[in-house]
C-alpha atoms as a PDB file:
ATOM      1  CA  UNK A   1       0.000   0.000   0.000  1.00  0.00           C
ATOM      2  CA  UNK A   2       1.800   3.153  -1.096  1.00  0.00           C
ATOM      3  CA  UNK A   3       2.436   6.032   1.550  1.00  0.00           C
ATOM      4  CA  UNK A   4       0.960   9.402   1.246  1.00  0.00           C
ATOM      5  CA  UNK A   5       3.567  12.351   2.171  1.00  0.00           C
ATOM      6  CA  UNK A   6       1.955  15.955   1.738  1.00  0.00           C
ATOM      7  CA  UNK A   7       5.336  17.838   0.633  1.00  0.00           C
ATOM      8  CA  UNK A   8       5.333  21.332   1.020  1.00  0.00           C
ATOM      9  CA  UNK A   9       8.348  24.188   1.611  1.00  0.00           C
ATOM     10  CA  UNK A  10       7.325  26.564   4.422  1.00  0.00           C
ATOM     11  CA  UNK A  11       8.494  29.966   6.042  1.00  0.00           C
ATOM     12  CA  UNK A  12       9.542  29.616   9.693  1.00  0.00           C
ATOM     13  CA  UNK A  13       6.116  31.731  10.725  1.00  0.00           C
ATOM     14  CA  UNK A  14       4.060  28.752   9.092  1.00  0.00           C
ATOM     15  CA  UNK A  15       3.173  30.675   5.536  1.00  0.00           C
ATOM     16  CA  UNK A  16       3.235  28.552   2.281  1.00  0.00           C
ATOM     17  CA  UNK A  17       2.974  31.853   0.032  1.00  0.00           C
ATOM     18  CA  UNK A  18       4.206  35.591   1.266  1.00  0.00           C
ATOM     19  CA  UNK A  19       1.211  38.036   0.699  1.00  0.00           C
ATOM     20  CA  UNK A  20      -0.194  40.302  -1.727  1.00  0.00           C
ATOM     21  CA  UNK A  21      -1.210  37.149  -3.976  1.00  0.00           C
ATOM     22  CA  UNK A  22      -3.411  39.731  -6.130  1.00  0.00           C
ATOM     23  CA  UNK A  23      -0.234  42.136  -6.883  1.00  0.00           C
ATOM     24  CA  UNK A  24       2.123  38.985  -6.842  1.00  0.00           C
ATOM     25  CA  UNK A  25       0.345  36.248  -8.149  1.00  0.00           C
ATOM     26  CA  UNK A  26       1.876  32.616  -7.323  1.00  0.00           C
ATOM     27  CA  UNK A  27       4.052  32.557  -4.116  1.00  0.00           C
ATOM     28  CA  UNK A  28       3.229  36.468  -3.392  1.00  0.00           C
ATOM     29  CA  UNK A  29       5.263  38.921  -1.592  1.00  0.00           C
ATOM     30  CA  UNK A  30       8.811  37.321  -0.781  1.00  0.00           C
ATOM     31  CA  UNK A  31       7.287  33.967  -1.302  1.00  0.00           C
ATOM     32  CA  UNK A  32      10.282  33.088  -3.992  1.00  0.00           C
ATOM     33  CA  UNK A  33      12.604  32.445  -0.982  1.00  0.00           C
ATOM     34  CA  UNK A  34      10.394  30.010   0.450  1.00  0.00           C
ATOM     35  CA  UNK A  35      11.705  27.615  -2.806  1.00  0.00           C
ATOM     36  CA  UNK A  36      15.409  28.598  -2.938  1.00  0.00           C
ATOM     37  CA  UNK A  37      16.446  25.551  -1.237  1.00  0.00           C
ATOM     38  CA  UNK A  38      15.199  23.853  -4.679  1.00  0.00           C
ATOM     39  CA  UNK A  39      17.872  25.562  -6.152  1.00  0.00           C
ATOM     40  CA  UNK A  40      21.349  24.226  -4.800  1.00  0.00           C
ATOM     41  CA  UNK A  41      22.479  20.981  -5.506  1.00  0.00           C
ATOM     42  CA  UNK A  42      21.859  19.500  -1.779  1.00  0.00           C
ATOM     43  CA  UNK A  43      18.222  20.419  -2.767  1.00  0.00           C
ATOM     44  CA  UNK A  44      18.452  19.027  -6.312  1.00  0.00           C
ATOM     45  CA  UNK A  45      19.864  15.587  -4.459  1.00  0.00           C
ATOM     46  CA  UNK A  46      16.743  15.721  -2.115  1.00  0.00           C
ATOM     47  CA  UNK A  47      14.452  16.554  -4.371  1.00  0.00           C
ATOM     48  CA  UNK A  48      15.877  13.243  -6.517  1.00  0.00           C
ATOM     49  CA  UNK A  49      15.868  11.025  -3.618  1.00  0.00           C
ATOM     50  CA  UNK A  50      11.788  12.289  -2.836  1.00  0.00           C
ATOM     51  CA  UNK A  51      11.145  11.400  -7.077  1.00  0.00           C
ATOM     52  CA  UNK A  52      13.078   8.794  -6.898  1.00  0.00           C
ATOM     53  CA  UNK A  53      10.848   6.587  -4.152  1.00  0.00           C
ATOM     54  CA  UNK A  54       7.534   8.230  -5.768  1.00  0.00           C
ATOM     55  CA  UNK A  55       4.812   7.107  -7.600  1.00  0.00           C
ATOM     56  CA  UNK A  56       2.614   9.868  -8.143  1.00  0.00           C
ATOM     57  CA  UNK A  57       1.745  12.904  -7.014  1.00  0.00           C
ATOM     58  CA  UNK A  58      -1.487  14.930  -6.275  1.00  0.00           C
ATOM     59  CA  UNK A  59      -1.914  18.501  -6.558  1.00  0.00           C
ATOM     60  CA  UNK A  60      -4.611  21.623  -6.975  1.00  0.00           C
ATOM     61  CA  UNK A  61      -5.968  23.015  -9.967  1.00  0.00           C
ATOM     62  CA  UNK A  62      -4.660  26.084  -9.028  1.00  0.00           C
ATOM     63  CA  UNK A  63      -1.427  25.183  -8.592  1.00  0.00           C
ATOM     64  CA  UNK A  64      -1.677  23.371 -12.252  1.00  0.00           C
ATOM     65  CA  UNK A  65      -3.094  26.386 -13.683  1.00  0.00           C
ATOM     66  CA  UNK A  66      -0.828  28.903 -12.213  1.00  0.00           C
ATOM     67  CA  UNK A  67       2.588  27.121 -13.402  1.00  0.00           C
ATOM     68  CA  UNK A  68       1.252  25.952 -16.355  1.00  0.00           C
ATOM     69  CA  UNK A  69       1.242  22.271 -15.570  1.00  0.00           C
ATOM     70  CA  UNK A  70       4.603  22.981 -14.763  1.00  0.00           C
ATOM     71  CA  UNK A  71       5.200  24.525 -18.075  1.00  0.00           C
ATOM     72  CA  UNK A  72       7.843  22.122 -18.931  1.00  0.00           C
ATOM     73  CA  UNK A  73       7.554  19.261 -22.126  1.00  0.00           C
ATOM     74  CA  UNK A  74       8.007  16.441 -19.437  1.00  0.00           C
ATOM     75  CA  UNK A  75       5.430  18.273 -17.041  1.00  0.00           C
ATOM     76  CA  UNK A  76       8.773  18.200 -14.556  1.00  0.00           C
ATOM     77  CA  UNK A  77       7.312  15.125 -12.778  1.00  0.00           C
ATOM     78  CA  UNK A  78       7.587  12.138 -15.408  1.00  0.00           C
ATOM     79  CA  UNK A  79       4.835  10.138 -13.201  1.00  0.00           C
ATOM     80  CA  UNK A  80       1.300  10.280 -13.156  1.00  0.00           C
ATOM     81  CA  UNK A  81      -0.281  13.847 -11.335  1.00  0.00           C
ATOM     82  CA  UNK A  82      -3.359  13.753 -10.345  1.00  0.00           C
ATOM     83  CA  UNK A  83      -4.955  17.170 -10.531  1.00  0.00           C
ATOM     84  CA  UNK A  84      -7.522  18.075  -7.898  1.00  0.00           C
ATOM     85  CA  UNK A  85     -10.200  20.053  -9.339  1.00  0.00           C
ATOM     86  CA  UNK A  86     -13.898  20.681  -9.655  1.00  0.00           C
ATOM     87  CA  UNK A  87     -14.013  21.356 -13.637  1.00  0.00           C
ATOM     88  CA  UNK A  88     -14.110  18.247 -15.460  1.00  0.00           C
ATOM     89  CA  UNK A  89     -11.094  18.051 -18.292  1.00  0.00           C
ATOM     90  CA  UNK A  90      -9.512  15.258 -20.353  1.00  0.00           C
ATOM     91  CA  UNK A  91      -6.285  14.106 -19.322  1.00  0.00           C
ATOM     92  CA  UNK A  92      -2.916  16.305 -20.354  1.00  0.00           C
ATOM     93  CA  UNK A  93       0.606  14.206 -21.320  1.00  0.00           C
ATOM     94  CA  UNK A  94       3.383  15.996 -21.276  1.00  0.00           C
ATOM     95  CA  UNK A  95       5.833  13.492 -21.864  1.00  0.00           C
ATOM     96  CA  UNK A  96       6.480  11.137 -19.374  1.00  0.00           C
ATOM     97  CA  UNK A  97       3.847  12.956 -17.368  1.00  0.00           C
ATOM     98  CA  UNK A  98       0.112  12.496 -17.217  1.00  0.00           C
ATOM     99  CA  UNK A  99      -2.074  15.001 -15.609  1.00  0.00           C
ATOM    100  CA  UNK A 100      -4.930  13.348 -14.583  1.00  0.00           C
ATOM    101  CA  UNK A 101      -8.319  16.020 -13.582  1.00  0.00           C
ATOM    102  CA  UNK A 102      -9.909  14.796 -10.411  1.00  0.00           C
ATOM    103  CA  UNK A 103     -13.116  15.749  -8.417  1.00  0.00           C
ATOM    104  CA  UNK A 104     -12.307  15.466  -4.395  1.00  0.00           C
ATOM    105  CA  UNK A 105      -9.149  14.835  -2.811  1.00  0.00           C
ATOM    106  CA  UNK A 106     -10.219  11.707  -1.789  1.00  0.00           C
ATOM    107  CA  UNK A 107     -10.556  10.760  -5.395  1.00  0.00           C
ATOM    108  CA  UNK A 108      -7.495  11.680  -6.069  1.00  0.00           C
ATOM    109  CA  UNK A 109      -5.826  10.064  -3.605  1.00  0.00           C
ATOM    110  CA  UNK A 110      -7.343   6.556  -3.939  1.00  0.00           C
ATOM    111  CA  UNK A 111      -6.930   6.805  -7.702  1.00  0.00           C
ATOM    112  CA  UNK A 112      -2.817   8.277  -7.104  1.00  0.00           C
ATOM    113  CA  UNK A 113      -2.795   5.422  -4.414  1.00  0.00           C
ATOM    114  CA  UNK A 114      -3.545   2.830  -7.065  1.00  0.00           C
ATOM    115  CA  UNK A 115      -1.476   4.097  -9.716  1.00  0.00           C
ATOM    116  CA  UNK A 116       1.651   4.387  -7.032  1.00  0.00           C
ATOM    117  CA  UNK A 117       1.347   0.524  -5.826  1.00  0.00           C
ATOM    118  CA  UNK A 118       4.477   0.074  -3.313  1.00  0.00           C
ATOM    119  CA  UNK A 119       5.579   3.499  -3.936  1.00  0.00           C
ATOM    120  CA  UNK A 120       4.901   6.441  -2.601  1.00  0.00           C
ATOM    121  CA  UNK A 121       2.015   9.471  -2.875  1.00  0.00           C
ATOM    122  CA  UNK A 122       3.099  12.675  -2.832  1.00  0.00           C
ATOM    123  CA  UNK A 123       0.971  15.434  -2.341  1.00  0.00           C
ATOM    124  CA  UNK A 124       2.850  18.832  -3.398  1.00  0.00           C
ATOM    125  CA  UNK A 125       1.629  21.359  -4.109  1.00  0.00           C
ATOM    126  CA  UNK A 126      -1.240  24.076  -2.315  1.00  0.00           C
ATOM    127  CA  UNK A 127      -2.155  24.415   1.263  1.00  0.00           C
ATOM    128  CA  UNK A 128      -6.064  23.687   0.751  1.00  0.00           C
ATOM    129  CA  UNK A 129      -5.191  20.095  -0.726  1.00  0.00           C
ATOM    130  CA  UNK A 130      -3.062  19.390   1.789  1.00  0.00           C
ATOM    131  CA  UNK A 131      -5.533  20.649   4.214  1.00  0.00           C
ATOM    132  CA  UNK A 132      -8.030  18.899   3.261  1.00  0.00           C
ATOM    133  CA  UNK A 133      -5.882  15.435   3.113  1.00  0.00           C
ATOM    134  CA  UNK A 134      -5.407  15.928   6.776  1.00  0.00           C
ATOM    135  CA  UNK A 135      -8.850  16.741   7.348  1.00  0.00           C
ATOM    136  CA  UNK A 136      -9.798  13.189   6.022  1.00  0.00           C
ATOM    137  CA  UNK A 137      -7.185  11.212   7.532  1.00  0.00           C
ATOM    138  CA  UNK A 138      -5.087  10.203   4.291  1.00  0.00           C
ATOM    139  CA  UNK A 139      -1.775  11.539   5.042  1.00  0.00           C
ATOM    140  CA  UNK A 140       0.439   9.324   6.721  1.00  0.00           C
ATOM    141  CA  UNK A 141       3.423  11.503   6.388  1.00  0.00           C
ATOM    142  CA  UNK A 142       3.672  15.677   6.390  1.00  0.00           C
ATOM    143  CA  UNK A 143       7.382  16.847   4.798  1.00  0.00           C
ATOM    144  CA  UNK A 144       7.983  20.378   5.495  1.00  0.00           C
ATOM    145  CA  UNK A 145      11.297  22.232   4.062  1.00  0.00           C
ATOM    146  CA  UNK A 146      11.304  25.561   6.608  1.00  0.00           C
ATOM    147  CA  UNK A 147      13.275  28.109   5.158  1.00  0.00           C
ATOM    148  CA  UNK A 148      14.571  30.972   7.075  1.00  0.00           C
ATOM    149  CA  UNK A 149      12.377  33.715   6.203  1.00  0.00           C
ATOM    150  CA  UNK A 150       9.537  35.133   8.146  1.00  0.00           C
ATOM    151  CA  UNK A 151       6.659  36.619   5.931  1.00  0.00           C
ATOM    152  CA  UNK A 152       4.487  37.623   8.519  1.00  0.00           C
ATOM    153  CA  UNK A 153       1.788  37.080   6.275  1.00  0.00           C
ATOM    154  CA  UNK A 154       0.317  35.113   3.410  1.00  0.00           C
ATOM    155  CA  UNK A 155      -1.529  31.324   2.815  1.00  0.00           C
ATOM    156  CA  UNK A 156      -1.043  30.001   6.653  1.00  0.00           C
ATOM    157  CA  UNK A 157      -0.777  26.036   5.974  1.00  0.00           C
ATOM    158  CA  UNK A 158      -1.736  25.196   9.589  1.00  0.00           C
ATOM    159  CA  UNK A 159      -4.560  27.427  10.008  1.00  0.00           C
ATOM    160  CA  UNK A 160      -7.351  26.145  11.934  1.00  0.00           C
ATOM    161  CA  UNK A 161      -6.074  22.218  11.497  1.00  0.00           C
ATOM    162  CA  UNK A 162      -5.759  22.153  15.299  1.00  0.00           C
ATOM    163  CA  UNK A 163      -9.303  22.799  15.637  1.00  0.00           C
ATOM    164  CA  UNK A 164     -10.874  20.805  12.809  1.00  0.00           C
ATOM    165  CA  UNK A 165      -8.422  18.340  12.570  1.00  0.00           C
ATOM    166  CA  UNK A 166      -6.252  17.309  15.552  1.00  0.00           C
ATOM    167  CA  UNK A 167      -3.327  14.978  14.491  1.00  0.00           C
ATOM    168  CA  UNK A 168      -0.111  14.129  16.686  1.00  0.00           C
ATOM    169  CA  UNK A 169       2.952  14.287  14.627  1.00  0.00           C
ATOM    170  CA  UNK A 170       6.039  12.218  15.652  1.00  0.00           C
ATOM    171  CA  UNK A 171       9.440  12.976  14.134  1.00  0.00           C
ATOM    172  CA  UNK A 172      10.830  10.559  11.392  1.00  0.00           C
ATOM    173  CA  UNK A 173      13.819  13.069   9.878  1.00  0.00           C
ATOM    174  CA  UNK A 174      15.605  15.721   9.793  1.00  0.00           C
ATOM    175  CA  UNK A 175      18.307  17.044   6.985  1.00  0.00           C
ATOM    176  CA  UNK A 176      19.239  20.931   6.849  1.00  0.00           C
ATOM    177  CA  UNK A 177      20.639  22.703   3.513  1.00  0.00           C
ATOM    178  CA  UNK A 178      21.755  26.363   3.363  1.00  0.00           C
ATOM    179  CA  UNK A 179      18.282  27.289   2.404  1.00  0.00           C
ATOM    180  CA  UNK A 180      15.968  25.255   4.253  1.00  0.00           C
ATOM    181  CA  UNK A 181      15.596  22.885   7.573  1.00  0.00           C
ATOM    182  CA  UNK A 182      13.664  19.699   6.143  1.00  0.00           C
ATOM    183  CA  UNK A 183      11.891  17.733   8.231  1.00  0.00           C
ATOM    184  CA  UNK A 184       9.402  14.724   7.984  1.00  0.00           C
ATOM    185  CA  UNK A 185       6.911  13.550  10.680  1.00  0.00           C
ATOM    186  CA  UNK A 186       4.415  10.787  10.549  1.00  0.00           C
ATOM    187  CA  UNK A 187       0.674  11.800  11.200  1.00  0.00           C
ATOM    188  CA  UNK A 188      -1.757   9.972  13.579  1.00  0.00           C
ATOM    189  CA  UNK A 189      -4.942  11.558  13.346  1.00  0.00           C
ATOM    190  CA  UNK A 190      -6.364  11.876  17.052  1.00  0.00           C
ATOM    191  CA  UNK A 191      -8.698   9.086  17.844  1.00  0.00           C
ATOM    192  CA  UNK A 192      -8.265   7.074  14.523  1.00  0.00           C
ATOM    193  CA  UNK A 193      -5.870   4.395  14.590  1.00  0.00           C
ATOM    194  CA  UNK A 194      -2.251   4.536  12.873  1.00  0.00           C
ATOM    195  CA  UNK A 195      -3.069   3.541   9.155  1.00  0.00           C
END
């Protein structure tokens, strides 16, 4: 059964975007720095060890639609992406990537799930997906690259999970770059059992 890991990069005040989104659509205000880590090779090895052990990967429409499915002839990913989303499309290849257009993030999951067999689910990419993953009890893992930046304002990727969706996180890893501390917990959703 294939692991689900929502994969996001983080400011050290909890914002997944700096603000202004309507003046700086994308990763607003500042919200570039958040992703520098991506950038240096220690980041290009993570980011090939994470691919490396995945599957698929699940992400918003907006998040589709705002990079332009990545806007790359490969679609970056060369796996199946399943594309969260509540206007029905056909199915996009770009490459060695299909972008699959799913109602629900349930759906999505179960259908990424099946798809990833032994490997793992990622879920990259928007704080409402991710979210909403927790919210149902799907993710069994939550990797977070902090960088050092505060925003002090922006998309808030923990806002109001503690009081719609308690979960317990216990430490798995840590690994620190010059841009960013990474770290990986697993997720028990308060009275559910470990999955």
């Amino acid at each position: 059964m294939a692991v689900v890991e929502a994969n996001i990069s983080m400011s050290v005040d909890g914002y997944v975007t700096g603000p202004d989104l309507d003046r700086h659509p994308g990763l607003g205000a500042g919200g570039d720095a958040l992703h520098a880590w991506v950038w240096t090779d220690d980041g290009r090895r993570l980011l090939k060890e994470t691919f490396g052990a995945t599957g698929a990967v699940v992400t918003s429409r907006q998040v589709y639609d705002a990079t332009n499915g990545w806007a790359s002839e490969n679609g970056l990913y060369g796996m199946p992406v399943f594309v969260v989303t509540h206007r029905p499309q056909e199915p996009v290849t770009r490459g060695e990537t299909a972008f699959t257009f799913v109602e629900g993030v349930e759906a999505a999951i179960r259908a990424a799930a099946t798809v990833a067999q032994e490997r793992m689910v990622h879920i990259m990419g928007g704080a409402s997906i991710i979210q909403q993953a927790l919210r149902a009890g799907l993710v069994d893992r939550l990797a977070v690259h902090v960088a050092p930046v505060l925003l002090g304002s922006g998309t808030p990727l923990f806002a109001q999970i503690a009081e719609t969706c308690p979960v317990t996180l216990f430490p798995l890893e840590q690994h620190h770059t010059a841009e960013a501390t990474h770290l990986t917990y697993r997720v028990e959703k308060l009275n559910q059992p470990a999955r």
